[in-house]
Protein backbone atom coordinates (compact mmCIF):
# COMPACT_ATOMS: atom_id res chain seq x y z
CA UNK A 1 -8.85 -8.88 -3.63
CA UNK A 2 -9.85 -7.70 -0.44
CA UNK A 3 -13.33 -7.03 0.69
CA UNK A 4 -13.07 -2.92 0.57
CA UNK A 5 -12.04 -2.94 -2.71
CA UNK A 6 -14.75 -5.74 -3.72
CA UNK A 7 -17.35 -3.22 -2.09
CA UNK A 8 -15.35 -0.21 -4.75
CA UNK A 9 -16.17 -2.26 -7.52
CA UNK A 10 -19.76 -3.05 -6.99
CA UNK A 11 -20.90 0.31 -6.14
CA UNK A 12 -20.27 0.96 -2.51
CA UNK A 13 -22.77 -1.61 -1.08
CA UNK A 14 -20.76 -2.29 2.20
CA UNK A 15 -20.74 0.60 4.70
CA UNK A 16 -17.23 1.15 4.81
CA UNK A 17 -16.67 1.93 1.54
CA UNK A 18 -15.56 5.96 0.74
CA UNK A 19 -18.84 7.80 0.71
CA UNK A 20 -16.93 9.89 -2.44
CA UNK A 21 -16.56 6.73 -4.41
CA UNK A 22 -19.70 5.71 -3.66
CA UNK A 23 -21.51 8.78 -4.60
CA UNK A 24 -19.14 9.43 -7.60
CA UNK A 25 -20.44 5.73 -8.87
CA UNK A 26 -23.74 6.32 -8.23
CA UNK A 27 -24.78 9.92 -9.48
CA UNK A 28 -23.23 8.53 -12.75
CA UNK A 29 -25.34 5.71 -13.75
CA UNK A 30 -28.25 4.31 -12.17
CA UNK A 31 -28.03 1.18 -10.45
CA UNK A 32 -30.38 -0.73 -12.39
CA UNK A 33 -27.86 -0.51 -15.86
CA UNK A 34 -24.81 -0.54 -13.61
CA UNK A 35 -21.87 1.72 -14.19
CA UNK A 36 -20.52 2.70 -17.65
CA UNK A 37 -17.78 0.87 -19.09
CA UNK A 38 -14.73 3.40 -19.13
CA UNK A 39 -16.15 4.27 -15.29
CA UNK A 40 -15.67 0.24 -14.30
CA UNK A 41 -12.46 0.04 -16.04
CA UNK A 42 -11.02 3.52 -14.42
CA UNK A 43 -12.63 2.18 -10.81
CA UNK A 44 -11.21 -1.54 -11.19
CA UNK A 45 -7.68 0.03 -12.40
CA UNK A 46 -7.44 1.88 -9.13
CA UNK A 47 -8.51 -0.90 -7.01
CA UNK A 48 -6.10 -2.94 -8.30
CA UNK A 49 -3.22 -0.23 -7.92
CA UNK A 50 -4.69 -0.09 -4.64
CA UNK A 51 -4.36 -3.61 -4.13
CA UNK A 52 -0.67 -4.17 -5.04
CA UNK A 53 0.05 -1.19 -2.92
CA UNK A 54 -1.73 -2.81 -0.40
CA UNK A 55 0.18 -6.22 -0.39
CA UNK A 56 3.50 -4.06 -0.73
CA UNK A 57 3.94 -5.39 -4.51
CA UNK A 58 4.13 -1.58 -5.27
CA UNK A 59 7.40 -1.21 -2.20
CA UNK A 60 8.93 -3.89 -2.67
CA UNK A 61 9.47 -3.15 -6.49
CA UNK A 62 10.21 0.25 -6.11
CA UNK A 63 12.98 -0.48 -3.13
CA UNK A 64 14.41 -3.02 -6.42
CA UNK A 65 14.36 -0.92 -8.97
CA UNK A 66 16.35 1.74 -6.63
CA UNK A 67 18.71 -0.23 -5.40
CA UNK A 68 19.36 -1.30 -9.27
CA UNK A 69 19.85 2.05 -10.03
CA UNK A 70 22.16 2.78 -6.63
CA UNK A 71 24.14 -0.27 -8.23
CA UNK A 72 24.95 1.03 -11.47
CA UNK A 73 25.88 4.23 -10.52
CA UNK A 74 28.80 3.39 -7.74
CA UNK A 75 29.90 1.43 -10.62
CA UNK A 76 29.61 3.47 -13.40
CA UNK A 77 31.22 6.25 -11.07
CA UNK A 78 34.07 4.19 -10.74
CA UNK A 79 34.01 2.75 -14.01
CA UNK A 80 34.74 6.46 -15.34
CA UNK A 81 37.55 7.25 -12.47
CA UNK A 82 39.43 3.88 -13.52
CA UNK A 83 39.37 4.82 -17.70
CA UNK A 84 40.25 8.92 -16.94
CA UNK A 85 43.81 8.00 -18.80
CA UNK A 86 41.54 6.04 -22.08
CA UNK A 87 41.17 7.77 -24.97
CA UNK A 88 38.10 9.73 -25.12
CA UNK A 89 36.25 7.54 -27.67
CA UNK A 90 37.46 4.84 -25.92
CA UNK A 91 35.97 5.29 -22.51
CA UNK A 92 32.61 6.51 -24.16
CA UNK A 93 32.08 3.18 -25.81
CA UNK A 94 32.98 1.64 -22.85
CA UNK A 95 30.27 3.75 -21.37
CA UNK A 96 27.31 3.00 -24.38
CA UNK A 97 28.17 -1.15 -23.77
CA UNK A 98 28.11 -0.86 -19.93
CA UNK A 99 24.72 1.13 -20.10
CA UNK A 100 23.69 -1.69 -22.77
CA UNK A 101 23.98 -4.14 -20.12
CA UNK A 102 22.31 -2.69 -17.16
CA UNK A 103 19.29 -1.78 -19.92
CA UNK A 104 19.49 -5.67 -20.96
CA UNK A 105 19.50 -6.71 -17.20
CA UNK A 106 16.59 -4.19 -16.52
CA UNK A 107 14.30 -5.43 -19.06
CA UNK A 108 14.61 -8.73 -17.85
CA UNK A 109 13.86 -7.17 -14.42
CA UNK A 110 10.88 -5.50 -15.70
CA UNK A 111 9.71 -8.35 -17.78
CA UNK A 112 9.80 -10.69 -14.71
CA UNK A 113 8.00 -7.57 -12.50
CA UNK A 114 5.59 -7.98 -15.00
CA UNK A 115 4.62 -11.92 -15.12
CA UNK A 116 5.22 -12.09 -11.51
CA UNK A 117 2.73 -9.58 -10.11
CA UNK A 118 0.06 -10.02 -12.65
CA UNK A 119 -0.43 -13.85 -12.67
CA UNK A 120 -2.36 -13.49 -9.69
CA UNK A 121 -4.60 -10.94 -11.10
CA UNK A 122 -8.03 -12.86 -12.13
CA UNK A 123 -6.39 -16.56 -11.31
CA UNK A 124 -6.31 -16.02 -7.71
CA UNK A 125 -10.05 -13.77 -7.29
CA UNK A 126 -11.28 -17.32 -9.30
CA UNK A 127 -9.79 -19.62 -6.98
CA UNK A 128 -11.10 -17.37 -3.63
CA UNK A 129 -14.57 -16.48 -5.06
CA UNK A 130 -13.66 -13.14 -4.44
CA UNK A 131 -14.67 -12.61 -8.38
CA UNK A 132 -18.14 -13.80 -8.01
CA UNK A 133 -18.67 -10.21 -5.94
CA UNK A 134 -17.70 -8.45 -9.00
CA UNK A 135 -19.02 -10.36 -12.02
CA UNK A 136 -22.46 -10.89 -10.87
CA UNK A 137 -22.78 -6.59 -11.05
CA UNK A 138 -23.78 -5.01 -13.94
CA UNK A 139 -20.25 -4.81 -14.79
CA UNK A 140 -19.29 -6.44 -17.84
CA UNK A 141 -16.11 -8.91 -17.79
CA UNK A 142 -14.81 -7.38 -20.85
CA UNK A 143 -14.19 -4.33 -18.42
CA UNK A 144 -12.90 -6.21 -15.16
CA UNK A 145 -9.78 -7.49 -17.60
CA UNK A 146 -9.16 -3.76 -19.16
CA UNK A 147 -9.51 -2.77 -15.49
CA UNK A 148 -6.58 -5.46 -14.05
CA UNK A 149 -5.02 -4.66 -17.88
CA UNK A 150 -4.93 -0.67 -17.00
CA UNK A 151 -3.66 -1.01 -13.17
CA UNK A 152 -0.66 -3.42 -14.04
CA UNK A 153 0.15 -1.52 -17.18
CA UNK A 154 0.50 1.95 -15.15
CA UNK A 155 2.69 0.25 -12.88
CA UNK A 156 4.53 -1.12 -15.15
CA UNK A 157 4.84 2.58 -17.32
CA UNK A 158 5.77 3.50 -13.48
CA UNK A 159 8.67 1.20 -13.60
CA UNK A 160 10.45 1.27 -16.65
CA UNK A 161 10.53 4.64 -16.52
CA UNK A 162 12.26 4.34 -12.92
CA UNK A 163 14.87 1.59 -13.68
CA UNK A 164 15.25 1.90 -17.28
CA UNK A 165 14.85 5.71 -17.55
CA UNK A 166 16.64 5.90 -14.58
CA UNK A 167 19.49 4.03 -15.96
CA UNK A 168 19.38 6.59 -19.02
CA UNK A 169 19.49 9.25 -16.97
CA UNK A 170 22.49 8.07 -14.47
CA UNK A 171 24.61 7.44 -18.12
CA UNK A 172 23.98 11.11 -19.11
CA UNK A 173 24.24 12.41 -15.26
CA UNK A 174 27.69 10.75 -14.39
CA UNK A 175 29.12 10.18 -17.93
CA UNK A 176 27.35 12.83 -20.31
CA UNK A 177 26.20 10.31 -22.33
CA UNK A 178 23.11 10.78 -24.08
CA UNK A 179 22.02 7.42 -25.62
CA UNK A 180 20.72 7.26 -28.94
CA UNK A 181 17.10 6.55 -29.68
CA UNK A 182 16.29 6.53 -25.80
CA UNK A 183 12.49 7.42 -26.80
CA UNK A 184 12.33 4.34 -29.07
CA UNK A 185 14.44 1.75 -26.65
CA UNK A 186 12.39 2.23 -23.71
CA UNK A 187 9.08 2.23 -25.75
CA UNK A 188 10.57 -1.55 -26.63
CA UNK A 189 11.55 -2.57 -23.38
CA UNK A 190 7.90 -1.25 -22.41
CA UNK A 191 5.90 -3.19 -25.29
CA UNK A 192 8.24 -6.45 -23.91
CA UNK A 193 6.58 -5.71 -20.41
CA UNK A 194 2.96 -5.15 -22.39
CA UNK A 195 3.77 -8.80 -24.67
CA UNK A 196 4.21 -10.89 -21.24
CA UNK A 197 1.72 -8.72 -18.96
CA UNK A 198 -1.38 -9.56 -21.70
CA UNK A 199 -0.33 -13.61 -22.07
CA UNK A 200 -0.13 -13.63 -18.65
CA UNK A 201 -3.60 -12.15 -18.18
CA UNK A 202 -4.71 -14.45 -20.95
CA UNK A 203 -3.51 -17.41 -18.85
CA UNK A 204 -4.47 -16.84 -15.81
CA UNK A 205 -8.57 -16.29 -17.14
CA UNK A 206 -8.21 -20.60 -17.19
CA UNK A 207 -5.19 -21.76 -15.11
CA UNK A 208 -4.25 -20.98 -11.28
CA UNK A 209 -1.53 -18.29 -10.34
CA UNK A 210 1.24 -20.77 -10.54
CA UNK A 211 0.86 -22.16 -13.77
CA UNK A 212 0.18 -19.01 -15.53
CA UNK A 213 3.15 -17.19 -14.31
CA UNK A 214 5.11 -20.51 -15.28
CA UNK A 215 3.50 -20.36 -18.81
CA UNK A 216 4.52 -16.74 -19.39
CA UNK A 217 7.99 -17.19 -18.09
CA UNK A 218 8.54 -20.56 -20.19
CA UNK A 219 7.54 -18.52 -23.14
CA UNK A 220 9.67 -16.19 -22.26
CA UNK A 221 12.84 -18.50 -22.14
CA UNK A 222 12.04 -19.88 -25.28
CA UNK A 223 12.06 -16.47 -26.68
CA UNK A 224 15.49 -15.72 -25.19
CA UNK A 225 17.19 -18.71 -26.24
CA UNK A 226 15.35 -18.62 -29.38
CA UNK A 227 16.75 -15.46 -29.81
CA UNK A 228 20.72 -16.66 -28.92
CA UNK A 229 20.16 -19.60 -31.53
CA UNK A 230 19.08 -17.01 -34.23
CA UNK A 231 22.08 -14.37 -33.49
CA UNK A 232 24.22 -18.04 -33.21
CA UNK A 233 23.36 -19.05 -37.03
CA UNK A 234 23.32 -15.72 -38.44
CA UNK A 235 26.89 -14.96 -37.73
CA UNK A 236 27.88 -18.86 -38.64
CA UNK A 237 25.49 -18.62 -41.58
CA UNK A 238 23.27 -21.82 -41.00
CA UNK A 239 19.64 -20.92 -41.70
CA UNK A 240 17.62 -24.08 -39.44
CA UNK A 241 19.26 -21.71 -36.57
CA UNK A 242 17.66 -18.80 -38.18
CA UNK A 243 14.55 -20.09 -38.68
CA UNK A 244 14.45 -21.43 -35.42
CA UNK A 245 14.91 -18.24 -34.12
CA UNK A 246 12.08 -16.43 -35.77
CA UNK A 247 9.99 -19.16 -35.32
CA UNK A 248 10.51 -19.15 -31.08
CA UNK A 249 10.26 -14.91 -32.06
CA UNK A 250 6.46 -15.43 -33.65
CA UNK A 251 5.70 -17.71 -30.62
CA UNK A 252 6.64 -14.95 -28.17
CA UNK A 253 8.41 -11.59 -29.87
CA UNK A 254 9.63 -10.24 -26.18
CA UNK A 255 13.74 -11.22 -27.13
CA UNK A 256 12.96 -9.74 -30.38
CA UNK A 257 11.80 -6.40 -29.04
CA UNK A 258 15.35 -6.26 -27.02
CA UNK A 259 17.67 -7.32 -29.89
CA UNK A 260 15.76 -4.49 -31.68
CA UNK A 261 16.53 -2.03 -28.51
CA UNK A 262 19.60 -2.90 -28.19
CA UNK A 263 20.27 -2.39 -32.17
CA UNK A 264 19.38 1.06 -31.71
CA UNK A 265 21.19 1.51 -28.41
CA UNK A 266 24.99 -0.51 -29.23
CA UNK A 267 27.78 1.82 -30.46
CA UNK A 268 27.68 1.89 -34.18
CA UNK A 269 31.34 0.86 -34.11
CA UNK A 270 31.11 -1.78 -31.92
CA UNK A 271 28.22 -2.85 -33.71
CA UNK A 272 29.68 -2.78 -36.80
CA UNK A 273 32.34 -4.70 -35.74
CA UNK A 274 30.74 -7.61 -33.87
CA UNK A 275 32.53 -6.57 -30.47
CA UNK A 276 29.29 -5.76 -28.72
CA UNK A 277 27.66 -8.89 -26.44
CA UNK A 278 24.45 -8.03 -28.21
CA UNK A 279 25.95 -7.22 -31.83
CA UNK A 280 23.73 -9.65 -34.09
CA UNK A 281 23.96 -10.16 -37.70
CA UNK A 282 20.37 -11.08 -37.87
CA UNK A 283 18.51 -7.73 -36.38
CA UNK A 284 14.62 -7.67 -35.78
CA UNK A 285 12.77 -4.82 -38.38
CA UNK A 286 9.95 -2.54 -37.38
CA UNK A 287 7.24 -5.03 -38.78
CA UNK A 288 8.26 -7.14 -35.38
CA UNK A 289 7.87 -4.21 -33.24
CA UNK A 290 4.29 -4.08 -34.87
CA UNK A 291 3.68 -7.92 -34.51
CA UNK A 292 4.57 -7.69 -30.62
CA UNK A 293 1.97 -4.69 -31.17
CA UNK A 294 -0.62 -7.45 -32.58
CA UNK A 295 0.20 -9.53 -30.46
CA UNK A 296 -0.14 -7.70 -27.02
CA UNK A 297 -3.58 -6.72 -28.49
CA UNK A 298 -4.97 -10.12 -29.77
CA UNK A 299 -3.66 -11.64 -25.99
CA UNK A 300 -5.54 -8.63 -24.52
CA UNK A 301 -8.67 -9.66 -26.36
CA UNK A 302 -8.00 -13.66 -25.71
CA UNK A 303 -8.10 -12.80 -22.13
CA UNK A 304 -11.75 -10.95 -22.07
CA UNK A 305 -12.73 -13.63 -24.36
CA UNK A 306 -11.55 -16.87 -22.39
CA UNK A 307 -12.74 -14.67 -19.09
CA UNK A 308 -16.68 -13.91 -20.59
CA UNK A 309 -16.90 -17.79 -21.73
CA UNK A 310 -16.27 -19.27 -18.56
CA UNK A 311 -18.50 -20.64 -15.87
CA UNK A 312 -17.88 -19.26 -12.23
């Protein structure tokens, strides 16, 4: 973090802090009981947008995510020129399972943004000191992780709405196709970005940078082959596979929230008949969309928890 937005945080002590943000902080608590907690958690949440703007994490994603989207549109443009002779229910399945993939590689996109930018979050202010500015203000830990919690999770809102809802919108731009459920899919692919974003947070309260975006990201293979090995014995019947499956799901539900996306999102007839890359016999319900819920929450929590019980 650098030292500006250290001086945001604890209440505009260094001169060339914004006189606004100083004065805003001030007039609304005194400074002997510190600010209030929504106030530290609003202030931290902009520093830290602030920050990954500042250290082009905000650029560098967005140039990404639109060259993603520039990518799927050349070739779902000529996808559509190529099929004109097709059948029309043809081409507009052809369509719903080419849209299904850029959504599945997007996720993944977003789900990496996600582990990627945060893991340096608190890990990296422990390892500098930079934290000690911060925690020894009347500011409550609790509120420094909802604050780093509130700025990733915007940009991360920010983003899947760009490449995911972008991707949505390019289908139904270029191919007049509206997907089905598109409300409820991208809410999943967002609460898979939430799921890795709070473990993540969680980790990186007791390990450096490295190993807690290494932690999140093995969790999240073990998830997605966990995942394969489930859809594997469901459609060859053989339950250890199964239970493996939903075992690596409890562990980490972020391939669950996708097979349940992409349930919603696949053709029904391609579905139905298995031709789909992500047709699965063995389809996550809406309890596991409320686990991942749980889950995101209780790693949330973990992370104030593990951060307000350690000595720095």
């Amino acid at each position: 973090m650098s030292d500006n937005a250290i001086d945001e945080i604890s209440g505009g002590l260094a001169a060339n802090v914004p006189a606004e943000v100083t004065d805003a902080w001030e007039a609304e608590t005194p400074a002997s009981r510190g600010p209030g907690a929504a106030r530290a958690v609003l202030l931290m949440a902009r520093v830290t947008f602030r920050e990954a703007a500042r250290r082009k994490i905000l650029w560098i994603a967005a140039i990404a995510g639109f060259a993603f989207l520039a990518l799927f549109w050349i070739a779902l443009h000529a996808a559509i020129k190529s099929s004109v002779r097709m059948p029309v229910i043809a081409r507009h399945e052809g369509m719903q399972v080419m849209t299904m993939m850029v959504l599945y590689a997007g996720s993944m996109l977003t789900s990496l943004m996600a582990a990627l930018t945060s893991c340096d979050a608190l890990a990296g202010e422990i390892a500098s000191g930079s934290i000690h500015a911060i925690a020894t203000k009347p500011v409550s830990r609790a509120s420094i992780v909802l604050g780093k919690w509130a700025g990733f999770a915007g940009m991360i809102t920010l983003y899947v709405l760009l490449v995911e809802g972008g991707s949505i919108a390019i289908a139904a731009i270029e191919g007049g196709l509206v997907a089905p459920h598109s409300g409820a899919v991208l809410g999943l692919i967002w609460l898979q970005a939430m799921v890795l974003l709070d473990v993540t947070l969680a980790a990186s309260t007791r390990f450096s940078s490295l190993t807690s975006g290494a932690i999140t990201l093995g969790l999240y293979g073990l998830a997605f082959v966990g995942g394969w090995i489930e859809a594997f014995g469901a459609v060859r019947h053989v339950p250890t596979c199964v239970n493996l499956g939903i075992v690596s799901s409890l562990i980490m539900p972020s391939d669950a929230l996708w097979r349940r996306a992409a349930y919603l999102l696949q053709p029904p007839l391609l579905g139905a008949a298995g031709a789909s890359p992500f047709a699965s016999s063995s389809i996550p319900s809406h309890a596991m969309a409320i686990y991942a819920v749980l889950y995101a929450a209780c790693a949330l929590i973990l992370a104030q928890v593990l951060l307000a019980s350690r000595d720095i």
